[in-house]
PDB file of N, CA and C in Angstrom:
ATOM      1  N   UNK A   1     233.836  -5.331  -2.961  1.00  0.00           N
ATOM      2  CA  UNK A   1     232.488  -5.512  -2.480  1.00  0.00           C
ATOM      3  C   UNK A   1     232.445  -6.759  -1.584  1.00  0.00           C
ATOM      4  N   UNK A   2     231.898  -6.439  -0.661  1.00  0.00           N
ATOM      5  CA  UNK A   2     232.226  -7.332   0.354  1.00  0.00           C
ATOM      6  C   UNK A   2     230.846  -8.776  -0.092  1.00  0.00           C
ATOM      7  N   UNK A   3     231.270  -9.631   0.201  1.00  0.00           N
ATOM      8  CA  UNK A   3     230.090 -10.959  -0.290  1.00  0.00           C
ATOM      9  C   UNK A   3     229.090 -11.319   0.678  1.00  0.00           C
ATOM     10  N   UNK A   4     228.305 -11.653   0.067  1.00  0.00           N
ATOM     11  CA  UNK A   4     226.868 -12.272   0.915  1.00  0.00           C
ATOM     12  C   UNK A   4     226.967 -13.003   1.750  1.00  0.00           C
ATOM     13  N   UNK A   5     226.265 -12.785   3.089  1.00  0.00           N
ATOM     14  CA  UNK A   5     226.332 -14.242   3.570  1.00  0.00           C
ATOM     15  C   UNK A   5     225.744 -15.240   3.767  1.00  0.00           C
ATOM     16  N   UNK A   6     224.836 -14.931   2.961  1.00  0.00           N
ATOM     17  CA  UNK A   6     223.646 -16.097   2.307  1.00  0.00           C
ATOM     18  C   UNK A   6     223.737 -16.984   1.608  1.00  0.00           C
ATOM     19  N   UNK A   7     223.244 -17.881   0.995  1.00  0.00           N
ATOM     20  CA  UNK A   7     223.256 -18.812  -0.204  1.00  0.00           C
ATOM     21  C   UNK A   7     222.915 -18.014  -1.695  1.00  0.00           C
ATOM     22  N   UNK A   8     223.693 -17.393  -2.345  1.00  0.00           N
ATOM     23  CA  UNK A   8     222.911 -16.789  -3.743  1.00  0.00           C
ATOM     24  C   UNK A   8     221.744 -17.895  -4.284  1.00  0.00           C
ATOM     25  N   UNK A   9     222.410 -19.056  -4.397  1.00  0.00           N
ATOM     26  CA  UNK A   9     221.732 -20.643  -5.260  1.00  0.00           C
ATOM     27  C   UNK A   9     220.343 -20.582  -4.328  1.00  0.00           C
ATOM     28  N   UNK A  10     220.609 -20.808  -2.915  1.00  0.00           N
ATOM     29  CA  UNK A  10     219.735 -21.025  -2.461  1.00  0.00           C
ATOM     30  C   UNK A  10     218.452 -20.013  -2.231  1.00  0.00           C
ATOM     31  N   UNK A  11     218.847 -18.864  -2.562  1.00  0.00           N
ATOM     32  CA  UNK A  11     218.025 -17.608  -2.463  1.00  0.00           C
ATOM     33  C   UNK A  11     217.102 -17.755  -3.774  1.00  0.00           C
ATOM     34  N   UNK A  12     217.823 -18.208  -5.098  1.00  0.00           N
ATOM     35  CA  UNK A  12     217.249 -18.310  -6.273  1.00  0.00           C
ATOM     36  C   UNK A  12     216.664 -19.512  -6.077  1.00  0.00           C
ATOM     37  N   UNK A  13     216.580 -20.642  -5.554  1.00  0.00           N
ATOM     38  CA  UNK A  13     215.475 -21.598  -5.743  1.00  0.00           C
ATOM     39  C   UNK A  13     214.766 -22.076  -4.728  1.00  0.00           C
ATOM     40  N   UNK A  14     214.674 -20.883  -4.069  1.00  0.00           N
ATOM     41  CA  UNK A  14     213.801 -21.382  -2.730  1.00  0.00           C
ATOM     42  C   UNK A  14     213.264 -19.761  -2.184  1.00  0.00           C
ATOM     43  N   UNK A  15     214.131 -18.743  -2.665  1.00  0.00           N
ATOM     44  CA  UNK A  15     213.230 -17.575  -2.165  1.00  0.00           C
ATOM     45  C   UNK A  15     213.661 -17.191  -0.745  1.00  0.00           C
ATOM     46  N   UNK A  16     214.539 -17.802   0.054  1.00  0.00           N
ATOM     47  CA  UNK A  16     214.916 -17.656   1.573  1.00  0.00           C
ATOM     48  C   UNK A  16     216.312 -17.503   1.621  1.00  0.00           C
ATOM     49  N   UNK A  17     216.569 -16.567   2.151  1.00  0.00           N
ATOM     50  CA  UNK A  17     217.989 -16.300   2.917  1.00  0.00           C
ATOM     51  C   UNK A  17     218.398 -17.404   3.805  1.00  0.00           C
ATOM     52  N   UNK A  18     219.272 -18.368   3.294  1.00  0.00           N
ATOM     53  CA  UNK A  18     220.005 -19.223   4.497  1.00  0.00           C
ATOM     54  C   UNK A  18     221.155 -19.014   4.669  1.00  0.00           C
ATOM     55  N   UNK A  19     221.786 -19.022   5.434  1.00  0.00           N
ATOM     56  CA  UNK A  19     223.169 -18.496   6.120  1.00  0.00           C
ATOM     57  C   UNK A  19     224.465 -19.862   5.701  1.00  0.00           C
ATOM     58  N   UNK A  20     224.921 -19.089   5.014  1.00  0.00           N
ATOM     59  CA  UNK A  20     226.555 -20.008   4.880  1.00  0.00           C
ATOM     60  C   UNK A  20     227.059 -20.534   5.360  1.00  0.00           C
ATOM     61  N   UNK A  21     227.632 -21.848   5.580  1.00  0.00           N
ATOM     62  CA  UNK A  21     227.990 -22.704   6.423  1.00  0.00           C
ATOM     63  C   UNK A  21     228.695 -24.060   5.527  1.00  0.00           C
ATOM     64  N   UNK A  22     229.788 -24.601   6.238  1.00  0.00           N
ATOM     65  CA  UNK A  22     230.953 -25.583   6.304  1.00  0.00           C
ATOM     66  C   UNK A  22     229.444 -26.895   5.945  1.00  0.00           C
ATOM     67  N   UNK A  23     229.513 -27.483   4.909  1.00  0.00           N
ATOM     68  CA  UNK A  23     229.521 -29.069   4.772  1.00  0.00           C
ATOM     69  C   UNK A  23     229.793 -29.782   4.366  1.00  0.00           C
ATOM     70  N   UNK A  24     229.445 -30.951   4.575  1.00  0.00           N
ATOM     71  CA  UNK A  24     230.090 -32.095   3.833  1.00  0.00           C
ATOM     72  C   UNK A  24     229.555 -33.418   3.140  1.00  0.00           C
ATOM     73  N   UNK A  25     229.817 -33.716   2.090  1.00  0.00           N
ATOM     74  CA  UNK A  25     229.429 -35.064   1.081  1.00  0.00           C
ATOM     75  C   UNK A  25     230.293 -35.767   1.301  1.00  0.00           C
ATOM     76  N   UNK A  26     230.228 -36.843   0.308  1.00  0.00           N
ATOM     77  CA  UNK A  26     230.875 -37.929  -0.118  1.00  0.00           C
ATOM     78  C   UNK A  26     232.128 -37.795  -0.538  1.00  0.00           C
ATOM     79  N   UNK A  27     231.786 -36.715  -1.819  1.00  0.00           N
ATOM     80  CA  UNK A  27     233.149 -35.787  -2.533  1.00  0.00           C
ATOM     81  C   UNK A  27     234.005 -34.709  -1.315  1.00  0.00           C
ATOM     82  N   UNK A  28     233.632 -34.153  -0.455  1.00  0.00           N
ATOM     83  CA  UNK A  28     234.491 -33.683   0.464  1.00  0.00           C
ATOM     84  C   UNK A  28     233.081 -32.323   1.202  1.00  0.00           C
ATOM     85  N   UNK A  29     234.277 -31.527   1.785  1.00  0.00           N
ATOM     86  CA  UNK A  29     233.538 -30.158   2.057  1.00  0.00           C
ATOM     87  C   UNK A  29     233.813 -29.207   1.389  1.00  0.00           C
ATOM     88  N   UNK A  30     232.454 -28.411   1.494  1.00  0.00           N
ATOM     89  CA  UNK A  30     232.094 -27.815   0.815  1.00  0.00           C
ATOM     90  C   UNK A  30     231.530 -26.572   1.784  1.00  0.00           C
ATOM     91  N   UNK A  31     231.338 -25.168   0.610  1.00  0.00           N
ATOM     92  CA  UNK A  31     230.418 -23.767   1.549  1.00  0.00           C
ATOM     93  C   UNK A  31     228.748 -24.452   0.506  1.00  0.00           C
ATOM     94  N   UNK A  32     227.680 -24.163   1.761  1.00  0.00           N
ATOM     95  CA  UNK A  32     226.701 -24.664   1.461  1.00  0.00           C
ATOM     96  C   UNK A  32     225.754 -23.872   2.169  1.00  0.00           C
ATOM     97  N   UNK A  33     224.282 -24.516   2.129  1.00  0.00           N
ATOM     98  CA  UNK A  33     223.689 -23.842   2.808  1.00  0.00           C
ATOM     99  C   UNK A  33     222.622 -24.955   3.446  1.00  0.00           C
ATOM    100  N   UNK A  34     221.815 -25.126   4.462  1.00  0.00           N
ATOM    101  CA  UNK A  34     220.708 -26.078   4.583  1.00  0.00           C
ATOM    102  C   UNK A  34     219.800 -25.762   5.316  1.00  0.00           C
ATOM    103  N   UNK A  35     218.531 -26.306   5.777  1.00  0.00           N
ATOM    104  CA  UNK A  35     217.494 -26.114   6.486  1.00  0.00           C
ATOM    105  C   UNK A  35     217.011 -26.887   7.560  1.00  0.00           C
ATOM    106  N   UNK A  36     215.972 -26.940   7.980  1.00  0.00           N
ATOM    107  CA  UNK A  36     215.689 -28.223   8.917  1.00  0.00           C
ATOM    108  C   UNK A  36     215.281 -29.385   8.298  1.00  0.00           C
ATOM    109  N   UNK A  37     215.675 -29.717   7.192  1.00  0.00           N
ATOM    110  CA  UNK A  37     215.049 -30.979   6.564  1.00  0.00           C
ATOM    111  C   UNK A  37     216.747 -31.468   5.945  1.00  0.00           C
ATOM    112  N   UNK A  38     217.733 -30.810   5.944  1.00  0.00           N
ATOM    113  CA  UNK A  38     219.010 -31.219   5.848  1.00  0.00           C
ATOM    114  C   UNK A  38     219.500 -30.036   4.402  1.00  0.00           C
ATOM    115  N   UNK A  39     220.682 -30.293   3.971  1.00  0.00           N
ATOM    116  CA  UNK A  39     221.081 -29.806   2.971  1.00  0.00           C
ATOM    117  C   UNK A  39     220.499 -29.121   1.916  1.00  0.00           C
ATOM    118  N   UNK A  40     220.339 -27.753   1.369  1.00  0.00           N
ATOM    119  CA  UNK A  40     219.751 -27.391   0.538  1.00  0.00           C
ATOM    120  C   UNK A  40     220.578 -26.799  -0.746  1.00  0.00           C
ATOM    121  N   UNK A  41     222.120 -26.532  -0.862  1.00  0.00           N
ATOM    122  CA  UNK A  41     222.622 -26.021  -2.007  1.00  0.00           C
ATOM    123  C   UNK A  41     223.886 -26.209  -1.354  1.00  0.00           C
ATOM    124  N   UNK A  42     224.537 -26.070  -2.593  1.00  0.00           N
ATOM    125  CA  UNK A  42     226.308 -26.312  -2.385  1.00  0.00           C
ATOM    126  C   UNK A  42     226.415 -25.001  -3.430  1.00  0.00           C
ATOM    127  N   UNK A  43     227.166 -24.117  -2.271  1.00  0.00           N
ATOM    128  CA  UNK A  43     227.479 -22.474  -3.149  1.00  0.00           C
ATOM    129  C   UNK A  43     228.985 -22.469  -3.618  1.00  0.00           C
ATOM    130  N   UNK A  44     229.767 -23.505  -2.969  1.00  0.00           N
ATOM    131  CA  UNK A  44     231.430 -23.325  -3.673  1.00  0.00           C
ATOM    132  C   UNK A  44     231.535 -23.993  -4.917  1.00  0.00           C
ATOM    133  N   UNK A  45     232.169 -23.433  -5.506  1.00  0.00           N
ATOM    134  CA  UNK A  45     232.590 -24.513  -6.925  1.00  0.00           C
ATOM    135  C   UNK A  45     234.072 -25.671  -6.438  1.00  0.00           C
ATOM    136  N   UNK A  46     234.334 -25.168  -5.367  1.00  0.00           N
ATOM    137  CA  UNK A  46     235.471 -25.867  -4.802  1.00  0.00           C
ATOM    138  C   UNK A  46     235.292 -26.922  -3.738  1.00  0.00           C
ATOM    139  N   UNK A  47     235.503 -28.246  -3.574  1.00  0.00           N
ATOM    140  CA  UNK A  47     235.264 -28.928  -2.280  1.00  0.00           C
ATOM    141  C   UNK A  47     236.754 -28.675  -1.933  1.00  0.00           C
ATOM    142  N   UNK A  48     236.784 -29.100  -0.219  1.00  0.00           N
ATOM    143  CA  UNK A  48     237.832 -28.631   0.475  1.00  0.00           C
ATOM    144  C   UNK A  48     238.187 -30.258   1.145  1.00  0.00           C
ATOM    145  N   UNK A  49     239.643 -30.293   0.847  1.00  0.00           N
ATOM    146  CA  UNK A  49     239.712 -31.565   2.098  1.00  0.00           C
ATOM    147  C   UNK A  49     239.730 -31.578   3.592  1.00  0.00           C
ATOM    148  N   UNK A  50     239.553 -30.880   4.103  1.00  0.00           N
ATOM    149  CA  UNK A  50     239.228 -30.595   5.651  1.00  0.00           C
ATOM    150  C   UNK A  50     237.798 -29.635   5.576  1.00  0.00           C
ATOM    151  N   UNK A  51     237.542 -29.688   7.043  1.00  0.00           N
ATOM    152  CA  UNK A  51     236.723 -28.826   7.566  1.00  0.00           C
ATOM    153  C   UNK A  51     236.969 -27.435   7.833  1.00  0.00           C
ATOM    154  N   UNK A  52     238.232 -27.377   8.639  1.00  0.00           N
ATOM    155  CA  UNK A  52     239.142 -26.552   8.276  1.00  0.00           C
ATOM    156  C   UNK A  52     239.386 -25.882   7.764  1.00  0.00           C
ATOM    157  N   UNK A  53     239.574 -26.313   6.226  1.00  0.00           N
ATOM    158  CA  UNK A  53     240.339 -25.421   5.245  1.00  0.00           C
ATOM    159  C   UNK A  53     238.909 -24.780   4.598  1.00  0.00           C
ATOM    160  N   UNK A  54     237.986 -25.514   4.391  1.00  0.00           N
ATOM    161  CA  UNK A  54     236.524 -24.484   4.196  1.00  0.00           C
ATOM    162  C   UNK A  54     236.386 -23.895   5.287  1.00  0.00           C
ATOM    163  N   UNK A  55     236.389 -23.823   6.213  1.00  0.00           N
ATOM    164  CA  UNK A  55     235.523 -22.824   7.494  1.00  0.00           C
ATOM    165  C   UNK A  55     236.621 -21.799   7.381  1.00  0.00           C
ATOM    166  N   UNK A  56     238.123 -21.886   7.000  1.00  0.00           N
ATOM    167  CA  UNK A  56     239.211 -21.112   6.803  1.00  0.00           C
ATOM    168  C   UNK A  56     238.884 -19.876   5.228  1.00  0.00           C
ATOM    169  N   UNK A  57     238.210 -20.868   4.378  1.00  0.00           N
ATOM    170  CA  UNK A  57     237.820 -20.360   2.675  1.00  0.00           C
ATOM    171  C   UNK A  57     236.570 -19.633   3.416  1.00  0.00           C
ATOM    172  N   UNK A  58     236.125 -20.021   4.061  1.00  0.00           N
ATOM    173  CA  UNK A  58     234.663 -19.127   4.048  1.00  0.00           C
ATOM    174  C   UNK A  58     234.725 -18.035   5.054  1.00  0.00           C
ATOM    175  N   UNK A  59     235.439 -18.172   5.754  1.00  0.00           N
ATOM    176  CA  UNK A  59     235.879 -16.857   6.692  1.00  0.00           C
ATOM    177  C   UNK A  59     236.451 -15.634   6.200  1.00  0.00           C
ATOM    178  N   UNK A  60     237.577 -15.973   5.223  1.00  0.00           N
ATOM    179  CA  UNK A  60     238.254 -15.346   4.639  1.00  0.00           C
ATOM    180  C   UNK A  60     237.764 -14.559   2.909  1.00  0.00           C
ATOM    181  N   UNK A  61     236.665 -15.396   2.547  1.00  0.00           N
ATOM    182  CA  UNK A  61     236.446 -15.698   1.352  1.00  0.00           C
ATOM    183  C   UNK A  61     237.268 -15.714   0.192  1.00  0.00           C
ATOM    184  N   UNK A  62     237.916 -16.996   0.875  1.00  0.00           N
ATOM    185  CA  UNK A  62     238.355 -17.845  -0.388  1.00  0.00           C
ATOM    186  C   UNK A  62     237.864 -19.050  -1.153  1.00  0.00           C
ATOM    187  N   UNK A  63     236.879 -18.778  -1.718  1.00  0.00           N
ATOM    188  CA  UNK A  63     236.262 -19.457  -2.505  1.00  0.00           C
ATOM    189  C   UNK A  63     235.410 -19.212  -3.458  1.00  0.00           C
ATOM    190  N   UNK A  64     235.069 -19.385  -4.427  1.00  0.00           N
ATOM    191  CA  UNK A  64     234.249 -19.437  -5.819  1.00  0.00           C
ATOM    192  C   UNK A  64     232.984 -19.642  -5.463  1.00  0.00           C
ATOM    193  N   UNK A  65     231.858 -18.751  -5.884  1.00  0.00           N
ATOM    194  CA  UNK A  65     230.910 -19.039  -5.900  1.00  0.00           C
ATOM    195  C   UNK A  65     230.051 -19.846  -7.237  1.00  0.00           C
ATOM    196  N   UNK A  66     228.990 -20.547  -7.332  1.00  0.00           N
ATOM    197  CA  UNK A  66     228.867 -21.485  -8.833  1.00  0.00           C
ATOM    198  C   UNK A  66     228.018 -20.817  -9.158  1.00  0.00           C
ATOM    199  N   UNK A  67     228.037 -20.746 -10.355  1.00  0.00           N
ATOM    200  CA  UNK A  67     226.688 -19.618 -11.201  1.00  0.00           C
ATOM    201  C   UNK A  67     225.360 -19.972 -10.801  1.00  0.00           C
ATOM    202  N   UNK A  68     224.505 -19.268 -10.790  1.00  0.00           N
ATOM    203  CA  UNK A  68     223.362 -19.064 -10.825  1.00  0.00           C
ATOM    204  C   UNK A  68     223.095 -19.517 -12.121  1.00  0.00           C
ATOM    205  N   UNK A  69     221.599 -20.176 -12.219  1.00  0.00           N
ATOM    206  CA  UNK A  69     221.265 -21.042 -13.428  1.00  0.00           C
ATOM    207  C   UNK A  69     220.343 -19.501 -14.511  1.00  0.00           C
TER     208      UNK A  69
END
């Protein structure tokens, strides 16, 4: 089954489809999602040490998504 390309997290606490996308914290990068007010959910359970290697995990989908609460 092919995966979403939305935020699941972010769909559940905000009600809006935002589109998947490469970011980054403190702790590293990450698949996330955000809005016009900045960052709204971090959907990998994995941070990535490059940009790279997430935009590589999320292309491909290699990566973990984090449970839904």
């Amino acid at each position: 089954m092919p995966r979403a390309s939305f935020g699941e997290l972010a769909l559940f606490c905000t009600g809006k489809q935002l589109p998947l996308e490469v970011l980054n914290s403190a702790a590293g990068h990450y698949i996330g999602t955000r809005n016009a007010e900045g960052p709204v959910s971090r959907e990998s359970r994995e941070y990535f040490r490059s940009f790279a290697a997430a935009e590589r995990a999320l292309a491909r989908g290699g990566w973990s998504q984090l449970a839904i609460p």
